[in-house]
Protein backbone atom coordinates (compact mmCIF):
# COMPACT_ATOMS: atom_id res chain seq x y z
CA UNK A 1 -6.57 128.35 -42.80
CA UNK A 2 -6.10 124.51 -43.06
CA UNK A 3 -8.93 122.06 -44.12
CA UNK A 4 -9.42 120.94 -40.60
CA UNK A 5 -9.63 124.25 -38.85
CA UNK A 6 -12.32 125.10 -41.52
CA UNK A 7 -14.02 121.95 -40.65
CA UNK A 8 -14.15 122.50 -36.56
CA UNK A 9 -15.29 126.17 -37.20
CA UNK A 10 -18.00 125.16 -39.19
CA UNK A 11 -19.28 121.99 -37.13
CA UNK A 12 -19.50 125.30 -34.31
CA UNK A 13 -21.47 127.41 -36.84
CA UNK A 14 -23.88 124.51 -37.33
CA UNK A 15 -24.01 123.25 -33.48
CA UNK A 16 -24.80 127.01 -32.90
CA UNK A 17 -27.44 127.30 -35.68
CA UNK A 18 -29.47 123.55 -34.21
CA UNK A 19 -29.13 124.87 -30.67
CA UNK A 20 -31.26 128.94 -32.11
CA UNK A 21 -33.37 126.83 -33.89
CA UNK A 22 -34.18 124.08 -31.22
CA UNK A 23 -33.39 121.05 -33.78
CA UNK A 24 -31.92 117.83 -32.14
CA UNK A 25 -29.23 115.96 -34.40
CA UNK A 26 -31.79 113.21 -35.03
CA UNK A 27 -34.54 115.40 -36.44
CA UNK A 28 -32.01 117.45 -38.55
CA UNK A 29 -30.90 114.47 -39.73
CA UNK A 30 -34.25 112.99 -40.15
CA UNK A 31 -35.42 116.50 -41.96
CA UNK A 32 -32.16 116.48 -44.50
CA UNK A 33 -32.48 112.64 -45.36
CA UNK A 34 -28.99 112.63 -44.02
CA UNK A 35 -27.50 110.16 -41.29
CA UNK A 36 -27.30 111.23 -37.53
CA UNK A 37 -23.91 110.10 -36.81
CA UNK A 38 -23.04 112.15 -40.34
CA UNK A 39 -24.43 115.29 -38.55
CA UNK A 40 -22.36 114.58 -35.20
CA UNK A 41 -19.38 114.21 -37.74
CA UNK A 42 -19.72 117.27 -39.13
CA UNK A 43 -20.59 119.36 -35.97
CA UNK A 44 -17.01 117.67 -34.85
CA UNK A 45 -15.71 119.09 -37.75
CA UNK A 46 -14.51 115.13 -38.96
CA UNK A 47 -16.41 114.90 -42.02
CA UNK A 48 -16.04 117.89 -44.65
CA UNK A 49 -19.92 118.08 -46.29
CA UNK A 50 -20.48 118.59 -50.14
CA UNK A 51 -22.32 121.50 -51.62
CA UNK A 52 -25.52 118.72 -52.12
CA UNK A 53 -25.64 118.23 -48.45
CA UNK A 54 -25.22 121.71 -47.11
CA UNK A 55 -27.91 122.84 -49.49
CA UNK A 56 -29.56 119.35 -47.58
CA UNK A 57 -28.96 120.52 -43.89
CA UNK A 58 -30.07 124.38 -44.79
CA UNK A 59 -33.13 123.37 -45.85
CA UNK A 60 -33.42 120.77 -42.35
CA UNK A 61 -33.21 124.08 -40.79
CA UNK A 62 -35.50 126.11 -42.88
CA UNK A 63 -32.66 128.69 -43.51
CA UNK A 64 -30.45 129.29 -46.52
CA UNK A 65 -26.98 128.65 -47.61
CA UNK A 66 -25.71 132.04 -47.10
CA UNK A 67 -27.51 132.55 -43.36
CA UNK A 68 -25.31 129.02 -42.62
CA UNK A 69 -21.83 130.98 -43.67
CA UNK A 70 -22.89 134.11 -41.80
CA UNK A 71 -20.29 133.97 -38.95
């Protein structure tokens, strides 16, 4: 699997896990101290997000790392 497919399928897995958990991109992004066009980047599957920020947006969610690879 190449770099970007990885990307798009996890920008789904995280689109997915904002829409369960009823989280706009702003107030993940608020709740993660991340940017909200960095979210939309991700969720696109443009940007490919360090170990520091997944740990980041898990914790936006109130979920853990492994319940964010579940898929």
């Amino acid at each position: 699997m190449e770099k970007q497919e990885i990307n798009v399928r996890f920008g789904i897995r995280m689109r997915e896990l904002r829409a369960r958990y009823d989280v706009s991109q702003e107030e993940l992004a608020l709740k993660s101290e991340l940017n909200r066009t960095y979210i939309g980047d991700i969720e696109r599957g443009e940007k490919t997000p360090s170990l520091i920020t997944l740990s980041k947006i898990a914790k936006g969610l109130g979920i853990t790392l492994k319940e964010m690879f579940d898929y």
